[in-house]
N, C-alpha and C. Protein backbone atom coordinates (compact mmCIF):
# COMPACT_ATOMS: atom_id res chain seq x y z
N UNK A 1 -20.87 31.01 -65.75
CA UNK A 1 -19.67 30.31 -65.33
C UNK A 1 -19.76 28.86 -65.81
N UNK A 2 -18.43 28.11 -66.54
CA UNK A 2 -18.65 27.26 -66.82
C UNK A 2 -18.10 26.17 -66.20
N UNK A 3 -19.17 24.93 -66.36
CA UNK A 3 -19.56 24.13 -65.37
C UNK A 3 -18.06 22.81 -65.43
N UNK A 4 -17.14 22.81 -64.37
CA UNK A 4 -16.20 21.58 -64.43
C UNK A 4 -16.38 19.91 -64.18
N UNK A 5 -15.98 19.55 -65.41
CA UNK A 5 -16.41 17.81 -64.98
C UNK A 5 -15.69 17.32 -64.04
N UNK A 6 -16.06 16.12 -64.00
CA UNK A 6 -15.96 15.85 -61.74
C UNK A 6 -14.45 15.45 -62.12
N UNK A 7 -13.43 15.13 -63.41
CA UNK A 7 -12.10 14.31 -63.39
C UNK A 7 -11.61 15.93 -63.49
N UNK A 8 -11.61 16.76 -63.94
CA UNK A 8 -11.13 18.18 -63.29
C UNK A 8 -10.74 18.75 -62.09
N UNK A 9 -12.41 18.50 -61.22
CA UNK A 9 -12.43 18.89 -60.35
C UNK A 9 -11.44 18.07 -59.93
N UNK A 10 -11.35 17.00 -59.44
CA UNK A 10 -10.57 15.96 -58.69
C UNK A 10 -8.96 16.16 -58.99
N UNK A 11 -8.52 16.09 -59.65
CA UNK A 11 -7.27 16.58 -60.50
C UNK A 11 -7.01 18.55 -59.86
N UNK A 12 -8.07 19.40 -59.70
CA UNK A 12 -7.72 20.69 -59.07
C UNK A 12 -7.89 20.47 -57.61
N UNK A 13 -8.69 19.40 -56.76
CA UNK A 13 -8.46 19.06 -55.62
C UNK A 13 -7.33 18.49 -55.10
N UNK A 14 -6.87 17.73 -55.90
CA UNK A 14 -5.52 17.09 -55.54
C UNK A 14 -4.18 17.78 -55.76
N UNK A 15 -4.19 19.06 -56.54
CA UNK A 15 -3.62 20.11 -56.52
C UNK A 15 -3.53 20.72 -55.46
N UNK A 16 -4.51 21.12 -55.08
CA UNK A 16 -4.61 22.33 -53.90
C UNK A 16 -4.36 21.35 -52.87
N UNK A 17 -4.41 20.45 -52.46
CA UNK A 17 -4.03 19.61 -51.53
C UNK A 17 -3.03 18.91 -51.01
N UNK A 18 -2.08 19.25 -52.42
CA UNK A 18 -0.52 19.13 -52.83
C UNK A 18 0.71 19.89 -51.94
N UNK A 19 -0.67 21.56 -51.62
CA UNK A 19 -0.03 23.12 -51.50
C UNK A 19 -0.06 23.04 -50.17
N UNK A 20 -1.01 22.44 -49.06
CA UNK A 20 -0.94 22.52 -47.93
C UNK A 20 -0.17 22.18 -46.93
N UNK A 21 0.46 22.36 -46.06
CA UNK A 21 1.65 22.00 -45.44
C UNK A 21 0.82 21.69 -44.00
N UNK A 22 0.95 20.29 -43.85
CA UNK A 22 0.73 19.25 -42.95
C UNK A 22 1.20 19.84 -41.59
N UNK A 23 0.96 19.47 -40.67
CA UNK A 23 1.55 19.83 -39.17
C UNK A 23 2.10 17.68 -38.53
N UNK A 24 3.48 17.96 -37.95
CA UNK A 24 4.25 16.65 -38.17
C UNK A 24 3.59 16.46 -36.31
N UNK A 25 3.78 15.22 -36.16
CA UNK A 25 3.07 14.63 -35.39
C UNK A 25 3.11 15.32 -34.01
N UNK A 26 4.25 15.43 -34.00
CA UNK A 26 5.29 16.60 -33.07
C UNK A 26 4.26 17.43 -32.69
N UNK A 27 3.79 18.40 -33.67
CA UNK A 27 3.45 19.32 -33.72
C UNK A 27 2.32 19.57 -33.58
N UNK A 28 1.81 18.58 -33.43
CA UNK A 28 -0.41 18.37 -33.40
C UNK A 28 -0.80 18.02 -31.86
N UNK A 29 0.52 17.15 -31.28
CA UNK A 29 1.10 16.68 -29.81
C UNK A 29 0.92 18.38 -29.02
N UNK A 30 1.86 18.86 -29.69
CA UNK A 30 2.23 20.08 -28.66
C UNK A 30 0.97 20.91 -28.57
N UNK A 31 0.54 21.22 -29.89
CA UNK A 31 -0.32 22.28 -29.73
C UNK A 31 -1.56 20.94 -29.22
N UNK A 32 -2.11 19.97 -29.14
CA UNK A 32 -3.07 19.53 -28.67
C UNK A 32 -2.81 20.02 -26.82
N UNK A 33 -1.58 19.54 -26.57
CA UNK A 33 -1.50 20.01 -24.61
C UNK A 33 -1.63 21.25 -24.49
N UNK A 34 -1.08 22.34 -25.24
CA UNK A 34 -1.42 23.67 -25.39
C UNK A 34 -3.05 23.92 -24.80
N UNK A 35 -3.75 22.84 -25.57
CA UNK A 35 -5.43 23.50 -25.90
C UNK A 35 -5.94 22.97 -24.57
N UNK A 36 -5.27 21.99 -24.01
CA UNK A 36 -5.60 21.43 -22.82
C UNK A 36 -5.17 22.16 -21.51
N UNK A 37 -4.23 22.69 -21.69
CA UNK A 37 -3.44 23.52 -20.51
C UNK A 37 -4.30 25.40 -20.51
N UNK A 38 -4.65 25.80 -21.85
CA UNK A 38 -5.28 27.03 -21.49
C UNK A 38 -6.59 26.83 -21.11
N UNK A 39 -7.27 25.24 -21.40
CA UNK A 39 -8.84 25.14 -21.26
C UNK A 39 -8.70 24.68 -19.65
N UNK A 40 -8.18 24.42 -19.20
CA UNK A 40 -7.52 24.28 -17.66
C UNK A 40 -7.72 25.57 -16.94
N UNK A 41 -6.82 26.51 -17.44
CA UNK A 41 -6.06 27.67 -17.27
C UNK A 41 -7.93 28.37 -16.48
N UNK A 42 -8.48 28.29 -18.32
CA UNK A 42 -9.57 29.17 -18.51
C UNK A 42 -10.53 29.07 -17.19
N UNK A 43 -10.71 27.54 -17.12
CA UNK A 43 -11.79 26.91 -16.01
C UNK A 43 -11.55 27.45 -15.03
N UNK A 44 -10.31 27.28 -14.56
CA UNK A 44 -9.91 27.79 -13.06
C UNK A 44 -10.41 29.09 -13.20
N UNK A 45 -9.62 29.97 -13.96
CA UNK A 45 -9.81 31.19 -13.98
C UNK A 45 -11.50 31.89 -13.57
N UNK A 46 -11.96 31.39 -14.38
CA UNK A 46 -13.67 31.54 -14.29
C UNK A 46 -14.51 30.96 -12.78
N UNK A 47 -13.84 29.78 -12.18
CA UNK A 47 -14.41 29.61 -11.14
C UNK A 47 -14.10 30.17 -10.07
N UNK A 48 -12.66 30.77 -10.01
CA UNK A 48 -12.47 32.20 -8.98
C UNK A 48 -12.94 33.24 -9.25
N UNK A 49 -13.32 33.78 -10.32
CA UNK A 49 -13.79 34.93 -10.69
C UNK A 49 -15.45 34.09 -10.34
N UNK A 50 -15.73 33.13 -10.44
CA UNK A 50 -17.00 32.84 -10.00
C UNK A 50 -17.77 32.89 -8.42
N UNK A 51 -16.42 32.03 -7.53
CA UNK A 51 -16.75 32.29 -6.20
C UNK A 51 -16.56 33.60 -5.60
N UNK A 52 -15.47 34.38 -6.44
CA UNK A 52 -15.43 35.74 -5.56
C UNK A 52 -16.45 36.61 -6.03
N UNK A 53 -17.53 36.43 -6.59
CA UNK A 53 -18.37 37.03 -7.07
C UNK A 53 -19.69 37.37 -6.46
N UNK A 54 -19.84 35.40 -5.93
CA UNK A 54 -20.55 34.99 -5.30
C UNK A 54 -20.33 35.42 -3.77
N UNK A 55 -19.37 35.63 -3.13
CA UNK A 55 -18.59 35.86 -2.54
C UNK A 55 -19.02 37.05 -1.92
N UNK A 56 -18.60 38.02 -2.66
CA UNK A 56 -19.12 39.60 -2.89
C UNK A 56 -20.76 39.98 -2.57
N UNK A 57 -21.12 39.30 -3.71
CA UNK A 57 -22.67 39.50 -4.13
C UNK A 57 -23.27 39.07 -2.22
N UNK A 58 -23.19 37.76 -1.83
CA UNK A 58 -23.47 37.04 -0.61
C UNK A 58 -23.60 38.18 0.45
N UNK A 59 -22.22 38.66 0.25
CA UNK A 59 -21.56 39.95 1.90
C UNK A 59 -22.56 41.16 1.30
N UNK A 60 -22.87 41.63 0.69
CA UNK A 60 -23.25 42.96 0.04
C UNK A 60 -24.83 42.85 0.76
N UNK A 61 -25.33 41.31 0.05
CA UNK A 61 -27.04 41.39 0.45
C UNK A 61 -27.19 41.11 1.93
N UNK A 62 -26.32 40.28 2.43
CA UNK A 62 -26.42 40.24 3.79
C UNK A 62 -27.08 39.02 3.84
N UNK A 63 -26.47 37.79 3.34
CA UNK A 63 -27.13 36.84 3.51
C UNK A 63 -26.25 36.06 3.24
N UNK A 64 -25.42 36.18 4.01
CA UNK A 64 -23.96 35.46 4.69
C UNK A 64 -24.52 35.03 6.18
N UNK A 65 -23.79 33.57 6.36
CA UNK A 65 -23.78 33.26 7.65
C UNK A 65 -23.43 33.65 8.96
């Protein structure tokens, strides 16, 4: 394979970089609260599924108050 000089490369980087379609500020906003609202979502989720577990496990062994 033959080897490309670096003003090539740079010139096919700035090409392909031409092709990519940006996300508008709007849009980096929304989906950023998105990532914040399911990592929310997730936490909760996991710490009820955590205490009722604990919960469970506690009543089962008998080493509940």
């Amino acid at each position: 394979m033959a080897r490309t000089n670096p003003f090539e490369f740079l010139q096919q980087v700035r090409t392909e970089v031409a092709k990519v379609t940006w996300p508008t500020r709007r849009e980096t906003v929304i989906t950023t609260i998105m990532v914040l609202i399911m990592s929310v979502a997730t936490a909760l989720f996991f710490l009820a599924v955590d205490s009722a577990l604990s919960t469970l496990v506690t009543f089962v062994l008998g080493l509940g108050r």
